[in-house]
PDB file of N, CA and C in Angstrom:
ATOM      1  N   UNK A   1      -2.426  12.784  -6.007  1.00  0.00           N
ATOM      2  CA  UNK A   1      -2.823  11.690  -5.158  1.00  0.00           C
ATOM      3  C   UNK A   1      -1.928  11.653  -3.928  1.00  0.00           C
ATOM      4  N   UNK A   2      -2.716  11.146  -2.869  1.00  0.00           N
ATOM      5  CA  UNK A   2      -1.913  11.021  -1.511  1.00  0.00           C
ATOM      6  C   UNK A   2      -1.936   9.539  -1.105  1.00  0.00           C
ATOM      7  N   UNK A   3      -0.891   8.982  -1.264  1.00  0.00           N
ATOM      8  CA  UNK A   3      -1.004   7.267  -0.703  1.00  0.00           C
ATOM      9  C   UNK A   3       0.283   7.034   0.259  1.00  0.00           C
ATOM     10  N   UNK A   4      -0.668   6.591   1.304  1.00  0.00           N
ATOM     11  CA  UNK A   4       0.581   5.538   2.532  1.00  0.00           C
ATOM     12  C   UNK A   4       0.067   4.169   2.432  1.00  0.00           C
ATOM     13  N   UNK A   5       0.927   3.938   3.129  1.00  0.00           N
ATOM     14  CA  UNK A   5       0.816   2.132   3.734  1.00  0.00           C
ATOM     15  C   UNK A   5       1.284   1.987   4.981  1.00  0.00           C
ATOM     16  N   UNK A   6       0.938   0.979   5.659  1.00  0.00           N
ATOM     17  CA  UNK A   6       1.353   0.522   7.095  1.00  0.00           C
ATOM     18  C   UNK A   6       1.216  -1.007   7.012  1.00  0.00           C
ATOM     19  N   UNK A   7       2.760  -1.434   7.316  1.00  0.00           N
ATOM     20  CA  UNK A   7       2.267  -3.075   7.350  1.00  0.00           C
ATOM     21  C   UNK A   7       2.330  -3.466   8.663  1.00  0.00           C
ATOM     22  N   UNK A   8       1.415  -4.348   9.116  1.00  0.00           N
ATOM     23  CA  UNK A   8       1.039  -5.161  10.103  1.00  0.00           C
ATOM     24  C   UNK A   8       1.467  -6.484   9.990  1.00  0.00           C
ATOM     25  N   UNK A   9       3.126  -6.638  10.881  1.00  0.00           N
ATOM     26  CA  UNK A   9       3.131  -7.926  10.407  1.00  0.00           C
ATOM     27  C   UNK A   9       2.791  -9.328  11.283  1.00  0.00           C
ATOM     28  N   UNK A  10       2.204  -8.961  12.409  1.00  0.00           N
ATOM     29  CA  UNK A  10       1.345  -9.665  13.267  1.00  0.00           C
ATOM     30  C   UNK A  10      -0.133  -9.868  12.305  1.00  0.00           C
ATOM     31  N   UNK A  11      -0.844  -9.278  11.808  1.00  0.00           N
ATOM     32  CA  UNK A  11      -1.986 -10.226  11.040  1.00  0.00           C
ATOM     33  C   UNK A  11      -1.502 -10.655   9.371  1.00  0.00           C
ATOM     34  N   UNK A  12       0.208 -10.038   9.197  1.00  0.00           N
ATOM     35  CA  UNK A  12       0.606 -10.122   7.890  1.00  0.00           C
ATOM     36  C   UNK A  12      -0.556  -9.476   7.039  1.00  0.00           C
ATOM     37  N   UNK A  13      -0.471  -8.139   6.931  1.00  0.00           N
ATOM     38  CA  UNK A  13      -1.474  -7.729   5.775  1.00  0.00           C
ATOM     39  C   UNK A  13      -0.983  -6.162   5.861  1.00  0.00           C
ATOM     40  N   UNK A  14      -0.932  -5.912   4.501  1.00  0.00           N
ATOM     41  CA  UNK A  14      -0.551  -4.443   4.333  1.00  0.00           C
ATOM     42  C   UNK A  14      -2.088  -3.575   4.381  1.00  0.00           C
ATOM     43  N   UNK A  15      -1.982  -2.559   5.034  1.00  0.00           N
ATOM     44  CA  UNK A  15      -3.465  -1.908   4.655  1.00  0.00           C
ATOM     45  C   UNK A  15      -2.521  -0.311   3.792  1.00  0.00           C
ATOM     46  N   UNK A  16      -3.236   0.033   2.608  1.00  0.00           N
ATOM     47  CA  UNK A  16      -3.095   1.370   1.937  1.00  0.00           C
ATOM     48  C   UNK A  16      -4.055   1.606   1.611  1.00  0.00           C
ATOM     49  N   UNK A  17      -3.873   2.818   1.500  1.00  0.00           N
ATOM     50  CA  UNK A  17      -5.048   4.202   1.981  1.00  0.00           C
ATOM     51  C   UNK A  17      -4.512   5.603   0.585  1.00  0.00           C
ATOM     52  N   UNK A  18      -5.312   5.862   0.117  1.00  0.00           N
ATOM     53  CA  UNK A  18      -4.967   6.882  -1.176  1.00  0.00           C
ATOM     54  C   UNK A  18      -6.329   7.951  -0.725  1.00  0.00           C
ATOM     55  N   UNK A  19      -5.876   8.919  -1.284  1.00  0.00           N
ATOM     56  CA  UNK A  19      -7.036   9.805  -1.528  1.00  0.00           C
ATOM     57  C   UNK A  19      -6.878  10.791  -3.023  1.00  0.00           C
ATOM     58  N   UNK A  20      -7.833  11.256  -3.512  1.00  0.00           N
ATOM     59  CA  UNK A  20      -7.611  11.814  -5.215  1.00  0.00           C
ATOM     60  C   UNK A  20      -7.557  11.178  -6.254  1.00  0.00           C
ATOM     61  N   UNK A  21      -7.325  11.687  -7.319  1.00  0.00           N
ATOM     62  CA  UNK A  21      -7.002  10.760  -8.312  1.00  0.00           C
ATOM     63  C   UNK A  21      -6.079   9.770  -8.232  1.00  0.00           C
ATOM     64  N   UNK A  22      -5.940   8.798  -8.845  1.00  0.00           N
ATOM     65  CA  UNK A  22      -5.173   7.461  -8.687  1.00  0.00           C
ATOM     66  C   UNK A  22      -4.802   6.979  -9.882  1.00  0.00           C
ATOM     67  N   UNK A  23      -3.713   7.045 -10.386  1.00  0.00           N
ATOM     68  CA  UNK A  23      -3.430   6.312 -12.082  1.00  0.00           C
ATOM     69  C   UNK A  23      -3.062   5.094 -11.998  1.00  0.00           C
ATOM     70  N   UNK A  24      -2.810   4.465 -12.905  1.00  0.00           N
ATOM     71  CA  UNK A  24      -2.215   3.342 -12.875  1.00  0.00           C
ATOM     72  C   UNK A  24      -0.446   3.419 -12.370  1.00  0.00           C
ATOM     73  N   UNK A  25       0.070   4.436 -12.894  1.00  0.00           N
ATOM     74  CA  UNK A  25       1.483   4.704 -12.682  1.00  0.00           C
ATOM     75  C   UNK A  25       1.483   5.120 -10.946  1.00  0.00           C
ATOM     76  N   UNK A  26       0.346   5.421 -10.128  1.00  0.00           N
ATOM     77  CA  UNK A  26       0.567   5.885  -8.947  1.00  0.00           C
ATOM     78  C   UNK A  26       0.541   4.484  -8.151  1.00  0.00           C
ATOM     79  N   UNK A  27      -0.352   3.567  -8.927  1.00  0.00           N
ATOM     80  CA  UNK A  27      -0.343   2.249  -8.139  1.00  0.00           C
ATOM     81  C   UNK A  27       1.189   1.125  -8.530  1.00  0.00           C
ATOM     82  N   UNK A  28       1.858   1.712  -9.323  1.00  0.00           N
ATOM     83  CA  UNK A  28       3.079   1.085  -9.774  1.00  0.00           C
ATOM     84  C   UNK A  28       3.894   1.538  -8.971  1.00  0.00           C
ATOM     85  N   UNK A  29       3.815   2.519  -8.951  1.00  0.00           N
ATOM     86  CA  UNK A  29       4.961   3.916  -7.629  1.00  0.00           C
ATOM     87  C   UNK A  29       4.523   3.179  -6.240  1.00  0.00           C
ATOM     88  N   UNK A  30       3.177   2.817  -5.987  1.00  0.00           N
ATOM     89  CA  UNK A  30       2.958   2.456  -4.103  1.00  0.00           C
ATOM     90  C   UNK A  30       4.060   1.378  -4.252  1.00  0.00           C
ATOM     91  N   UNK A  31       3.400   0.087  -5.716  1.00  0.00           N
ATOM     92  CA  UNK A  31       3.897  -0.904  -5.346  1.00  0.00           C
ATOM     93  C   UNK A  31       5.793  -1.122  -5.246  1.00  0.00           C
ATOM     94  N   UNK A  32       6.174  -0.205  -5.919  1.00  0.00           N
ATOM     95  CA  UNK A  32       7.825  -0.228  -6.294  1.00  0.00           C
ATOM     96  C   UNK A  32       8.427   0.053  -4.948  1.00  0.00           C
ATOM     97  N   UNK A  33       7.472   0.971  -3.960  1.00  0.00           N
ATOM     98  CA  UNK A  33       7.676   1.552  -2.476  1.00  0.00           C
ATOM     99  C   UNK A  33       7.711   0.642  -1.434  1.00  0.00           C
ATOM    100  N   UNK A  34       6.711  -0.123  -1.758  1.00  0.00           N
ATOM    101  CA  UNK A  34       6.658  -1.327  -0.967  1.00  0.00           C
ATOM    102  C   UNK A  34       7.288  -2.448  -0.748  1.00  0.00           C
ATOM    103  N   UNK A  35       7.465  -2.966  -1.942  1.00  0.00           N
ATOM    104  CA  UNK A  35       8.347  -4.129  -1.998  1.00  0.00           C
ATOM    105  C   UNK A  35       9.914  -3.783  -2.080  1.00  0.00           C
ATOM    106  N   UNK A  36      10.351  -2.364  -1.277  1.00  0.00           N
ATOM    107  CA  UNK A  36      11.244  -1.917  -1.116  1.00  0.00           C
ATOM    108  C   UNK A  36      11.714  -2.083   0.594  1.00  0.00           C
ATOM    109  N   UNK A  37      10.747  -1.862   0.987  1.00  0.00           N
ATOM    110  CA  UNK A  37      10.196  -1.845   2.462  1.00  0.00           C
ATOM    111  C   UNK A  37      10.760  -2.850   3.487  1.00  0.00           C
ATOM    112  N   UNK A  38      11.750  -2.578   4.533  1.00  0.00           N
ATOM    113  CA  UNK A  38      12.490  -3.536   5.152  1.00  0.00           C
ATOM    114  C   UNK A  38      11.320  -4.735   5.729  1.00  0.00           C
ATOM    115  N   UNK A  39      11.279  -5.820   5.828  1.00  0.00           N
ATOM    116  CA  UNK A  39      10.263  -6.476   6.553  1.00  0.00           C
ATOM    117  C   UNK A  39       9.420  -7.009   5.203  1.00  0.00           C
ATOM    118  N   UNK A  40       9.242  -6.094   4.445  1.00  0.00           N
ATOM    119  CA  UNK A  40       8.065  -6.466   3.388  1.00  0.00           C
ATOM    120  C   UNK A  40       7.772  -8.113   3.250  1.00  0.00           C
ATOM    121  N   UNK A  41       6.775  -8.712   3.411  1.00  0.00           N
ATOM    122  CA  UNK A  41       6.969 -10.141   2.833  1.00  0.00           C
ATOM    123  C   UNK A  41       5.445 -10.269   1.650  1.00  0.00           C
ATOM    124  N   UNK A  42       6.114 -10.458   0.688  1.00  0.00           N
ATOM    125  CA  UNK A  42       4.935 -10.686  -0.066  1.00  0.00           C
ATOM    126  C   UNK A  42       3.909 -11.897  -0.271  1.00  0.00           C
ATOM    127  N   UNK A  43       3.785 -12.097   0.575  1.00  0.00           N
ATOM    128  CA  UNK A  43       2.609 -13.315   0.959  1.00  0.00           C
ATOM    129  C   UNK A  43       1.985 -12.846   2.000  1.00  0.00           C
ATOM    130  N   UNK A  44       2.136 -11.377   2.486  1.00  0.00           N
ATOM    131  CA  UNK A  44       0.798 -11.143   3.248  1.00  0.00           C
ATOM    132  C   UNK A  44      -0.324 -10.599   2.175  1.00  0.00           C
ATOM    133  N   UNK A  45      -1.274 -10.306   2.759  1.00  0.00           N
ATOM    134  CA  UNK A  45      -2.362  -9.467   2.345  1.00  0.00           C
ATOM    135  C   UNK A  45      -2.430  -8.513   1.953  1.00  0.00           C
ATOM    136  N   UNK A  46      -3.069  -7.459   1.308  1.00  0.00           N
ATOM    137  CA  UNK A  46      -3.314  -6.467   0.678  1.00  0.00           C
ATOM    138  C   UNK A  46      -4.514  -5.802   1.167  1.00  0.00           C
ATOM    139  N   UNK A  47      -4.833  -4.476   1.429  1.00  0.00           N
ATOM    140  CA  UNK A  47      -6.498  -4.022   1.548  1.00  0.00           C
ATOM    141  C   UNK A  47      -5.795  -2.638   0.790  1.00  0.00           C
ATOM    142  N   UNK A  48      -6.666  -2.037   0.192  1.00  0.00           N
ATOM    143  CA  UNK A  48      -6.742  -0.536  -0.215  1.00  0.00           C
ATOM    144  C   UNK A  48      -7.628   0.312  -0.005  1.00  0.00           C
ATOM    145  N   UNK A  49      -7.759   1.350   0.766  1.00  0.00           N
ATOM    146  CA  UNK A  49      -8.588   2.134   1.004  1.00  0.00           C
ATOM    147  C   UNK A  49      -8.413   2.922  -0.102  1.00  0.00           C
ATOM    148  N   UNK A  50      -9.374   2.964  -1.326  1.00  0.00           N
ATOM    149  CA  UNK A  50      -9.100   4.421  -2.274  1.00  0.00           C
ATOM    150  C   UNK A  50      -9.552   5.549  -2.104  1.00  0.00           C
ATOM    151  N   UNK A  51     -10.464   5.647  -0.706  1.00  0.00           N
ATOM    152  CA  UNK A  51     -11.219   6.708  -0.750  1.00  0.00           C
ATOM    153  C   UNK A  51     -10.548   7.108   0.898  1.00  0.00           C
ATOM    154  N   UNK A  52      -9.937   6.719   1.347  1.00  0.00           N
ATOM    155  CA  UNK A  52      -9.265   7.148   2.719  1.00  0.00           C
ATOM    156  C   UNK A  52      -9.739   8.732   2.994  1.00  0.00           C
ATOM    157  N   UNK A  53     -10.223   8.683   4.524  1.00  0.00           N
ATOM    158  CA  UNK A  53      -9.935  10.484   5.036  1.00  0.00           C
ATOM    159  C   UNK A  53      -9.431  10.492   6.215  1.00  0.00           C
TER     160      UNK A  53
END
């Protein structure tokens, strides 16, 4: 699997984007990445692209 993120913190909303298979452990790995993330605030938004190209 291939997953980024980009947060936008002018509309506050994270958008991520994956492509391939996706486990549950790969969506534990984005999230452990993220809420690592200088800026991160977790009260924005979320979108996931799972099928990103």
């Amino acid at each position: 699997m291939s997953a980024h993120f980009k947060i936008y913190h002018a509309r506050r909303v994270v958008l991520s984007v994956s492509t391939g298979t996706v486990t549950s452990d790969d969506l534990r790995a984005q999230s452990d990445e993220l809420v690592q993330e200088p800026g991160f605030d977790p009260t924005y938004r979320q979108l996931w692209d799972p099928e990103a190209r």
